[in-house]
PDB file of N, CA and C in Angstrom:
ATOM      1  N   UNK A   1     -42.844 -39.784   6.626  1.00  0.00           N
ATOM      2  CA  UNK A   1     -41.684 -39.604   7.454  1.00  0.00           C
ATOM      3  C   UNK A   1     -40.676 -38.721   6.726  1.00  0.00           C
ATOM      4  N   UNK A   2     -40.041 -37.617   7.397  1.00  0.00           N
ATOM      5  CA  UNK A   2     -38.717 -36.975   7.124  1.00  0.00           C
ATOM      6  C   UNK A   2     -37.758 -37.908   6.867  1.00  0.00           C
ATOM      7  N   UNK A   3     -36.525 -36.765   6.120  1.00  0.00           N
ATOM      8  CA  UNK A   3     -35.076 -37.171   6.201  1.00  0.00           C
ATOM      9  C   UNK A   3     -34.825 -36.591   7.244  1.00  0.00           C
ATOM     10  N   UNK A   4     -33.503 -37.189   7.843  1.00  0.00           N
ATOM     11  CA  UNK A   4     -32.923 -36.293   8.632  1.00  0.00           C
ATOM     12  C   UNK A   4     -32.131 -35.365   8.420  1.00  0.00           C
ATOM     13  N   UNK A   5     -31.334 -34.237   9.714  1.00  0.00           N
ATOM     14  CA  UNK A   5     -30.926 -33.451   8.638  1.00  0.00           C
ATOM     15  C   UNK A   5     -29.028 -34.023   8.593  1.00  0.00           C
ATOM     16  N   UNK A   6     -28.563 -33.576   7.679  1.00  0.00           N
ATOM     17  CA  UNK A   6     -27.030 -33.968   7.580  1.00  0.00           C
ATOM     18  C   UNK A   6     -26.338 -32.835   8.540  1.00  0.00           C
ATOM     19  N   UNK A   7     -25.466 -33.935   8.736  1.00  0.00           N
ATOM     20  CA  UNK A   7     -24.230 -33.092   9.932  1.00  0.00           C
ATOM     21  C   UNK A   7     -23.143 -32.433   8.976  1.00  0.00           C
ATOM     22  N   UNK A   8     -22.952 -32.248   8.424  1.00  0.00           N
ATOM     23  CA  UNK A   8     -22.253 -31.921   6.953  1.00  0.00           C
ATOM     24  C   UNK A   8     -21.707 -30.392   8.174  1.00  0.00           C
ATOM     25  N   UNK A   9     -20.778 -30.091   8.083  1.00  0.00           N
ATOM     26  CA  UNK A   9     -19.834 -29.193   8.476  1.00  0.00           C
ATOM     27  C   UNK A   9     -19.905 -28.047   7.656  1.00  0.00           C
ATOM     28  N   UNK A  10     -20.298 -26.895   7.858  1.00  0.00           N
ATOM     29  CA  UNK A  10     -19.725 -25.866   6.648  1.00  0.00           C
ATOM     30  C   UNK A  10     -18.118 -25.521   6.204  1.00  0.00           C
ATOM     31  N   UNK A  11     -18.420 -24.678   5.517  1.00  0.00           N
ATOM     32  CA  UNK A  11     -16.638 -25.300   4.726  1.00  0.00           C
ATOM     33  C   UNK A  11     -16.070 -24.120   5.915  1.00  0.00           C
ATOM     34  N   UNK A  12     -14.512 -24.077   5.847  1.00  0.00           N
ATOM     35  CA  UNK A  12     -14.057 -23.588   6.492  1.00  0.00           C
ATOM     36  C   UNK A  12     -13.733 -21.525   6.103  1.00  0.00           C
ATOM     37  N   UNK A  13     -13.738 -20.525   6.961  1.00  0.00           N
ATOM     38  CA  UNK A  13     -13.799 -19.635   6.332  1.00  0.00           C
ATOM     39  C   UNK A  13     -12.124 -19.127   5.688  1.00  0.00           C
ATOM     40  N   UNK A  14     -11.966 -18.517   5.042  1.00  0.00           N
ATOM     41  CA  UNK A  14     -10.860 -18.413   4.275  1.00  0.00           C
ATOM     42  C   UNK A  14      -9.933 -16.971   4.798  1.00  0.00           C
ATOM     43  N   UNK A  15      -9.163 -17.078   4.833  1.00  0.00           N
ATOM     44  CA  UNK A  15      -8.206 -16.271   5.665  1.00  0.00           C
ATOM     45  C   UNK A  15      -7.621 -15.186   4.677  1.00  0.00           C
ATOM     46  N   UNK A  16      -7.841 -14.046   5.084  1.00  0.00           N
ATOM     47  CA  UNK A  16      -6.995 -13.192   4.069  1.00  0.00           C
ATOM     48  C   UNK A  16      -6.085 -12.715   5.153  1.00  0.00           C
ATOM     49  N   UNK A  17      -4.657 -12.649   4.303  1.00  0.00           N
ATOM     50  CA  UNK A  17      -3.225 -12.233   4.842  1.00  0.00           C
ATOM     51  C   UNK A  17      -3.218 -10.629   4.830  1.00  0.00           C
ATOM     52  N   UNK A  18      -2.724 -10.265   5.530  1.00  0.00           N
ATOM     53  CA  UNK A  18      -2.390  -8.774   5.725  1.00  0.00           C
ATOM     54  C   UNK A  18      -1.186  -8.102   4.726  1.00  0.00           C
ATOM     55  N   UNK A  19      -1.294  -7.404   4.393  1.00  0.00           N
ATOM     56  CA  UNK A  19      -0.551  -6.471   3.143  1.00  0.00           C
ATOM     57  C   UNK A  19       0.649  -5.802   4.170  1.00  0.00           C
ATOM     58  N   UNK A  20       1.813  -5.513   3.337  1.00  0.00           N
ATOM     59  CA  UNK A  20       2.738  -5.089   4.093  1.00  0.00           C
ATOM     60  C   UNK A  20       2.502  -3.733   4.354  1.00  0.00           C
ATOM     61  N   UNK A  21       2.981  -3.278   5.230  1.00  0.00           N
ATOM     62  CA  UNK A  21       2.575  -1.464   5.612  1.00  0.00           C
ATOM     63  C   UNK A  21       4.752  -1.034   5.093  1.00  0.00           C
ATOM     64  N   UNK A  22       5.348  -1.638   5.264  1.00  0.00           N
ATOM     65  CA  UNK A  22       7.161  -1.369   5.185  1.00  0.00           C
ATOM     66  C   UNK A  22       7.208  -2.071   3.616  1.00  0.00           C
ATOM     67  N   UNK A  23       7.992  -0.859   3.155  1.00  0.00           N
ATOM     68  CA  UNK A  23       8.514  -1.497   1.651  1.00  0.00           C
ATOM     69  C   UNK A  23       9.752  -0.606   1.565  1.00  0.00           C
ATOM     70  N   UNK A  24      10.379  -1.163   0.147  1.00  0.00           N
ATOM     71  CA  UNK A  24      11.833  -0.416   0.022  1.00  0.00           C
ATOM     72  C   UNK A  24      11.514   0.749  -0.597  1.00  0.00           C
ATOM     73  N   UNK A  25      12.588   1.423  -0.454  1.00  0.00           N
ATOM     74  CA  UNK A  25      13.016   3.313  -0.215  1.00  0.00           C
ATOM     75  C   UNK A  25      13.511   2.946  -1.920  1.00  0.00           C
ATOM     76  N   UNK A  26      12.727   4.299  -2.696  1.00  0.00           N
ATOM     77  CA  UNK A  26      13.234   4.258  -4.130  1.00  0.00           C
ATOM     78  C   UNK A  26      14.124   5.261  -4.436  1.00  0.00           C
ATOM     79  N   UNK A  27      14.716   5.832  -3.307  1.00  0.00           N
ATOM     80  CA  UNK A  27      15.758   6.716  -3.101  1.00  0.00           C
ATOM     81  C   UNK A  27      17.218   6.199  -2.461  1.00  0.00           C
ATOM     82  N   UNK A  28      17.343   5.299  -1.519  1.00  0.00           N
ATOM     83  CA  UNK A  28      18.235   5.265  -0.998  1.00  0.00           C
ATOM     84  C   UNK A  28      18.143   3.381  -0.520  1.00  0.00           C
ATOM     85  N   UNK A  29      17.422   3.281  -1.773  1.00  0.00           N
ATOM     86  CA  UNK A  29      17.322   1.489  -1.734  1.00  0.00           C
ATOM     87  C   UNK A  29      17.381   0.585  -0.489  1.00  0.00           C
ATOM     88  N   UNK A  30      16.832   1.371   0.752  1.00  0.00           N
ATOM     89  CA  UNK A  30      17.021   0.360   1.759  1.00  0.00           C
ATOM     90  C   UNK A  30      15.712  -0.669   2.226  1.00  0.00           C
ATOM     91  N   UNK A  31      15.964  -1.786   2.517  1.00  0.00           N
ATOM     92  CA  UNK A  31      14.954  -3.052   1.959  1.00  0.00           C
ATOM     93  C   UNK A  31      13.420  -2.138   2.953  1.00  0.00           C
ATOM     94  N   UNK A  32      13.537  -2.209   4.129  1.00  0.00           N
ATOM     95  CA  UNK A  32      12.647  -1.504   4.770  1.00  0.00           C
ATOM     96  C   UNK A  32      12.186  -0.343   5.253  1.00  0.00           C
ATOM     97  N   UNK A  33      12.928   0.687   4.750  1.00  0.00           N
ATOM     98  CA  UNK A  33      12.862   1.805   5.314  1.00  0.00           C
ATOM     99  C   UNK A  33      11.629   2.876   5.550  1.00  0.00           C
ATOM    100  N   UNK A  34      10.677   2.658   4.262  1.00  0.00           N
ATOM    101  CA  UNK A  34       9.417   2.988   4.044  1.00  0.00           C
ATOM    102  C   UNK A  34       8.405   2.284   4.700  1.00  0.00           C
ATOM    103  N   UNK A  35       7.896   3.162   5.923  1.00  0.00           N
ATOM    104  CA  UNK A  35       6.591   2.941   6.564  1.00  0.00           C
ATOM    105  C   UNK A  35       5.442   3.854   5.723  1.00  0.00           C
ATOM    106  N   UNK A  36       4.421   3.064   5.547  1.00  0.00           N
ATOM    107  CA  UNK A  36       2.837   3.815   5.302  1.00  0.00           C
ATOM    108  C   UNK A  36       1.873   3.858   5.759  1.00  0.00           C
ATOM    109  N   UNK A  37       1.209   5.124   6.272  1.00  0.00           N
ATOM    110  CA  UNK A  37      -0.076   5.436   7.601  1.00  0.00           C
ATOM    111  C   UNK A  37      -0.606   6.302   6.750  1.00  0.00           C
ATOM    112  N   UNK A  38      -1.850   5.800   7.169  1.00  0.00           N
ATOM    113  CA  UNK A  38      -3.158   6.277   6.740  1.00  0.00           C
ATOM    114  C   UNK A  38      -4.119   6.768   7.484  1.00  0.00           C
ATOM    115  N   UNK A  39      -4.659   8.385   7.495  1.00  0.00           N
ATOM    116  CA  UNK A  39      -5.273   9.324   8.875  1.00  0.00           C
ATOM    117  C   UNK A  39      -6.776   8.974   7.763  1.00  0.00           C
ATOM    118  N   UNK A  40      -7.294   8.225   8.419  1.00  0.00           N
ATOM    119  CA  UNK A  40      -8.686   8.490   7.999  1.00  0.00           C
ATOM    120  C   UNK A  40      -9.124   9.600   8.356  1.00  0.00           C
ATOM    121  N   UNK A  41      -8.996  10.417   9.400  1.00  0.00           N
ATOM    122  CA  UNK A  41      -9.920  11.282  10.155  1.00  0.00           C
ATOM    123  C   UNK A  41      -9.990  12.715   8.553  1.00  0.00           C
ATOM    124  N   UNK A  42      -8.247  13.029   8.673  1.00  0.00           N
ATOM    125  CA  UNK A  42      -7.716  14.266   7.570  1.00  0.00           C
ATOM    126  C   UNK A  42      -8.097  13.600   6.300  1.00  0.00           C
ATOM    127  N   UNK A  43      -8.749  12.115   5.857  1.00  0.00           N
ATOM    128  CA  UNK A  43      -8.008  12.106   4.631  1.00  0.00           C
ATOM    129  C   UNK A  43      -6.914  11.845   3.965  1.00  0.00           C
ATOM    130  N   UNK A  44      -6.077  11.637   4.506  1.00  0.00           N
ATOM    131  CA  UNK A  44      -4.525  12.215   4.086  1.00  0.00           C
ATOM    132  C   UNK A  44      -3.438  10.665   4.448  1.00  0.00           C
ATOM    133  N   UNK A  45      -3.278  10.131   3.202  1.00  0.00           N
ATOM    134  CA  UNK A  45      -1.679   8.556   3.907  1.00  0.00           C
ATOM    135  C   UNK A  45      -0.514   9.306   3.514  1.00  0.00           C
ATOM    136  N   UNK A  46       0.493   8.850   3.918  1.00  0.00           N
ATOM    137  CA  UNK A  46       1.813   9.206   3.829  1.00  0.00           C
ATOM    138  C   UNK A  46       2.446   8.023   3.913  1.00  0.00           C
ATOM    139  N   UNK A  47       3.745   8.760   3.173  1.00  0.00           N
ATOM    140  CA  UNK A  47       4.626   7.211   3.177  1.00  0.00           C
ATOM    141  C   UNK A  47       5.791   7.904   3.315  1.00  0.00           C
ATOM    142  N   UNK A  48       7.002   7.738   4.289  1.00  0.00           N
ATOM    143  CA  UNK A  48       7.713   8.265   4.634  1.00  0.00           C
ATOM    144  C   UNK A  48       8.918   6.910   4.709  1.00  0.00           C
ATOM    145  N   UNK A  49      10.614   7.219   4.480  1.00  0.00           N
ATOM    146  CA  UNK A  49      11.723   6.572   4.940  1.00  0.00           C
ATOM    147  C   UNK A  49      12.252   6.953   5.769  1.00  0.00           C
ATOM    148  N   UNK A  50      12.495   5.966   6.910  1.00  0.00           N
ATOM    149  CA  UNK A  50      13.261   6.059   8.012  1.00  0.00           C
ATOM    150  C   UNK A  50      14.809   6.957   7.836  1.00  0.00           C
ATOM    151  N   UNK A  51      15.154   6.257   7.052  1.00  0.00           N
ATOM    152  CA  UNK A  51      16.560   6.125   6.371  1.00  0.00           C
ATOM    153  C   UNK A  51      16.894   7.535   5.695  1.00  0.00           C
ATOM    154  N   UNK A  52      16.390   7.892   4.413  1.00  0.00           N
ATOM    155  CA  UNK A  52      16.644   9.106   4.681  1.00  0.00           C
ATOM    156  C   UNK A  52      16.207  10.220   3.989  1.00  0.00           C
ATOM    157  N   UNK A  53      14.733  10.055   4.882  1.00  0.00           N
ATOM    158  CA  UNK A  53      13.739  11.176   5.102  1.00  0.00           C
ATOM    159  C   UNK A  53      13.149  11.844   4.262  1.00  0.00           C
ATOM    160  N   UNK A  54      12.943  10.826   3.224  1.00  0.00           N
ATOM    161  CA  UNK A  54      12.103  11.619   2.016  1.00  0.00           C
ATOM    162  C   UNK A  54      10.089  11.050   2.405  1.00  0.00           C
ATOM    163  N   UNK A  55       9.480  11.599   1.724  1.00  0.00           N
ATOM    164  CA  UNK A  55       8.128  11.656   2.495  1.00  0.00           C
ATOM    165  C   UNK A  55       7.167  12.180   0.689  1.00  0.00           C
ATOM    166  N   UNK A  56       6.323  11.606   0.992  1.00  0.00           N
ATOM    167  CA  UNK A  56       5.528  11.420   0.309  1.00  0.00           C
ATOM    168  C   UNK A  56       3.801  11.178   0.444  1.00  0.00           C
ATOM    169  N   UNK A  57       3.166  11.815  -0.046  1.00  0.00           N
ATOM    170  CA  UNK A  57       1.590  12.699   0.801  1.00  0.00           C
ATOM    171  C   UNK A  57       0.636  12.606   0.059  1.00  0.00           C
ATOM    172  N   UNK A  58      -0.139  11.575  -0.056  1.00  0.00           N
ATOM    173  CA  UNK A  58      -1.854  11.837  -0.655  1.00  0.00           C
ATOM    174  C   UNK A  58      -2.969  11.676  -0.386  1.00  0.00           C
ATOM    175  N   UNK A  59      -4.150  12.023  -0.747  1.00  0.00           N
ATOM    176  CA  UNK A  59      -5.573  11.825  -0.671  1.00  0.00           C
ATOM    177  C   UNK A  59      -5.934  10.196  -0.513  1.00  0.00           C
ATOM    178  N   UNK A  60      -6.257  10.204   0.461  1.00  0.00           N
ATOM    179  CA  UNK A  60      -7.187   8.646   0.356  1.00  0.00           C
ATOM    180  C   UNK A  60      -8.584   8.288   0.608  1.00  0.00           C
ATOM    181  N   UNK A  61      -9.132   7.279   0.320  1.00  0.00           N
ATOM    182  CA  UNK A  61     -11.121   7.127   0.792  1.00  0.00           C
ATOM    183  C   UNK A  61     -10.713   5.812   1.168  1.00  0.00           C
ATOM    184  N   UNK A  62     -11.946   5.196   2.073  1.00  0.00           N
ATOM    185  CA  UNK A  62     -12.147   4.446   2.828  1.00  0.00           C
ATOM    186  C   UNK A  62     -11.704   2.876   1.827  1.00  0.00           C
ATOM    187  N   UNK A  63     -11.347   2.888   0.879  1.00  0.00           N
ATOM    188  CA  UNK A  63     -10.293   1.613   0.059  1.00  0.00           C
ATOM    189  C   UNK A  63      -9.074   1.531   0.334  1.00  0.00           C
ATOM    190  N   UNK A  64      -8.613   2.537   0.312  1.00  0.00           N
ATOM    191  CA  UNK A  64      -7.151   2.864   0.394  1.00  0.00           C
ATOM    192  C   UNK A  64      -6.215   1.797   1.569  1.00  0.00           C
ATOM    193  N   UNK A  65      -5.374   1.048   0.477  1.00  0.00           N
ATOM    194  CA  UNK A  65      -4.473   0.332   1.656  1.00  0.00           C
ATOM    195  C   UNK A  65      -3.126   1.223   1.275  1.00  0.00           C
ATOM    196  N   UNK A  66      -2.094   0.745   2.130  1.00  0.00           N
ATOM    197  CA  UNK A  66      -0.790   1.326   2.407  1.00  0.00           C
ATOM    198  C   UNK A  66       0.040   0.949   1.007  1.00  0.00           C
ATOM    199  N   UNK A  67       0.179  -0.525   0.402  1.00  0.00           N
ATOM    200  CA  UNK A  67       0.540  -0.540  -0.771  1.00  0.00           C
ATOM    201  C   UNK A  67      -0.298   0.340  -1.514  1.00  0.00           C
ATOM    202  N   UNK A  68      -1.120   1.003  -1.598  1.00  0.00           N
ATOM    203  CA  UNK A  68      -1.896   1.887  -3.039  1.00  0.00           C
ATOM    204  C   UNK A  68      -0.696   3.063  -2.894  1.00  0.00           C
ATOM    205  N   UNK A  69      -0.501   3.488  -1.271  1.00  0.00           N
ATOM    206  CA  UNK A  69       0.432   4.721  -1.372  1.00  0.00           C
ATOM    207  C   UNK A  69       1.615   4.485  -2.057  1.00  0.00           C
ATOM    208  N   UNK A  70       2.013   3.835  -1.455  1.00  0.00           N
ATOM    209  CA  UNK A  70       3.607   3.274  -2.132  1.00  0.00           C
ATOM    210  C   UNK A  70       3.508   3.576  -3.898  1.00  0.00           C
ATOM    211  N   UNK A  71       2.577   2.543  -4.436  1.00  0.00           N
ATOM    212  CA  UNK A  71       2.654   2.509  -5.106  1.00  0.00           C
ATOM    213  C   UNK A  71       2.121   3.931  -6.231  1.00  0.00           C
ATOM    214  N   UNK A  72       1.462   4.638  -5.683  1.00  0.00           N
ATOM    215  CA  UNK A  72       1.118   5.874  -6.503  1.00  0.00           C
ATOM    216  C   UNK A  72       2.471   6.932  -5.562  1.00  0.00           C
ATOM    217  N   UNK A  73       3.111   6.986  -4.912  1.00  0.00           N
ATOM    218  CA  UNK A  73       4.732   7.416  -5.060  1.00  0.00           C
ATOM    219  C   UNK A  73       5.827   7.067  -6.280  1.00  0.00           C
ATOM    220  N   UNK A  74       5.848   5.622  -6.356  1.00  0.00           N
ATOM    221  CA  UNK A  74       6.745   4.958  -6.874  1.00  0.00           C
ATOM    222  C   UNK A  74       6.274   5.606  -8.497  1.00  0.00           C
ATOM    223  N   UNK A  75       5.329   5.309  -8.634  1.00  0.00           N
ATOM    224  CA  UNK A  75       4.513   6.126 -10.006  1.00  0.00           C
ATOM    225  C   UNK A  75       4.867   7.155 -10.169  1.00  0.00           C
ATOM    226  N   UNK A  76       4.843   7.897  -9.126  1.00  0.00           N
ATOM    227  CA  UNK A  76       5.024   9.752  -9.264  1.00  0.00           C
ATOM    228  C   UNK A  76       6.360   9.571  -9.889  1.00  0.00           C
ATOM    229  N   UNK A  77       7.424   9.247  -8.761  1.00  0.00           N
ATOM    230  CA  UNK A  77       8.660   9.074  -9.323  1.00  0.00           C
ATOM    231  C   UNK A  77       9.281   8.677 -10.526  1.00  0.00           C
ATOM    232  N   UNK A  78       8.349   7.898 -10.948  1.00  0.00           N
ATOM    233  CA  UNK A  78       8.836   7.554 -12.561  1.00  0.00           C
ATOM    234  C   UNK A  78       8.019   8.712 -13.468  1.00  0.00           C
ATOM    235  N   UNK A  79       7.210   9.051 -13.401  1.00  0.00           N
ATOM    236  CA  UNK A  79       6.647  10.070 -13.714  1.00  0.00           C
ATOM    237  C   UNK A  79       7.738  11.305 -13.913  1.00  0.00           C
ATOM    238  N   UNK A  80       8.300  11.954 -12.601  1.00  0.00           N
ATOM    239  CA  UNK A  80       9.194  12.669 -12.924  1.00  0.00           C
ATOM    240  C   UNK A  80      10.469  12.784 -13.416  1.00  0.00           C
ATOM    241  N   UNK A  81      10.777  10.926 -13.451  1.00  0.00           N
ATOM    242  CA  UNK A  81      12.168  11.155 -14.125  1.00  0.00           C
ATOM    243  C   UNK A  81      12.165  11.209 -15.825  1.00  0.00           C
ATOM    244  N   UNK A  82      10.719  10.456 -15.938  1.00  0.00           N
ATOM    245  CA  UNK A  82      10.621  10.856 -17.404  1.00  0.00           C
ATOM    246  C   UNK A  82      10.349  11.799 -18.398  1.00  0.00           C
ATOM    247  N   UNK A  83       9.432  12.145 -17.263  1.00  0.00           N
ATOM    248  CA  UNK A  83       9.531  14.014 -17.834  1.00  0.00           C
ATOM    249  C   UNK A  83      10.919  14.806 -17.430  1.00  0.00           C
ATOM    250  N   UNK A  84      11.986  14.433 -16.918  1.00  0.00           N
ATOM    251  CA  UNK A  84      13.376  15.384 -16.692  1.00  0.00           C
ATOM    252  C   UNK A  84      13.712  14.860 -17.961  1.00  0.00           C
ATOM    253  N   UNK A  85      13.592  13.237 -18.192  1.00  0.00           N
ATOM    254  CA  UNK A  85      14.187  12.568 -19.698  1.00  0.00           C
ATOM    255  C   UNK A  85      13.836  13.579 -21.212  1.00  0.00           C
ATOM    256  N   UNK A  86      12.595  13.908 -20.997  1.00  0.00           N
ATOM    257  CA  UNK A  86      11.651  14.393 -22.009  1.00  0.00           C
ATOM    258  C   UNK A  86      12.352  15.799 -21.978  1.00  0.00           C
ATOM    259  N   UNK A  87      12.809  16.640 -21.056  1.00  0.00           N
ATOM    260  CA  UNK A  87      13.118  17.730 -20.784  1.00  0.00           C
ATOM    261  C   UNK A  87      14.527  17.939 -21.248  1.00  0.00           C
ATOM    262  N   UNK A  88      15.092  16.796 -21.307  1.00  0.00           N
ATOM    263  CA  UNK A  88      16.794  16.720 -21.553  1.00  0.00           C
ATOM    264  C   UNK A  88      16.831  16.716 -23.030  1.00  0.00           C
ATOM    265  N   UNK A  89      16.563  15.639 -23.628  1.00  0.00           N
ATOM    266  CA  UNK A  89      16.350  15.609 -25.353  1.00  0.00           C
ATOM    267  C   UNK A  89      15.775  17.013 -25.845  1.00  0.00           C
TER     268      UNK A  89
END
């Protein structure tokens, strides 16, 4: 004779939260002003402020979320103020 089989439930599936697409403006510090879209078709995300209108443009592949843009802006930007730093001394 068999066991039977167990009613045992599988576990439940696990929820991943969505990443913000709006973050703050590293120009004109406003909490939301920065939206980020991503054209799969071109290639090409952008991250642009409402507020006031600075814009920012790169290469992306099929990983690419909207925080990566932000955050390789926010990079650039420190990037260039440290090289103006480097440039001043």
């Amino acid at each position: 004779m068999g066991k039977r089989k167990s009613t045992a439930k599988p576990p439940p599936k696990k929820r991943m939260d969505k990443l913000d697409t709006v973050f703050s403006c590293p120009f004109c510090n406003h909490g939301t002003g920065v939206e980020c879209r991503i054209d799969m078709k071109n290639l090409i995300g952008e991250a642009s402020c409402r507020i006031c209108n600075e814009s920012f443009s790169t290469t992306v592949d099929s990983l690419t979320e909207p925080i990566d843009i932000y955050s390789e802006w926010i990079d650039e930007c420190e990037r260039v103020n440290h090289q103006d730093d480097d440039d001043a001394e």
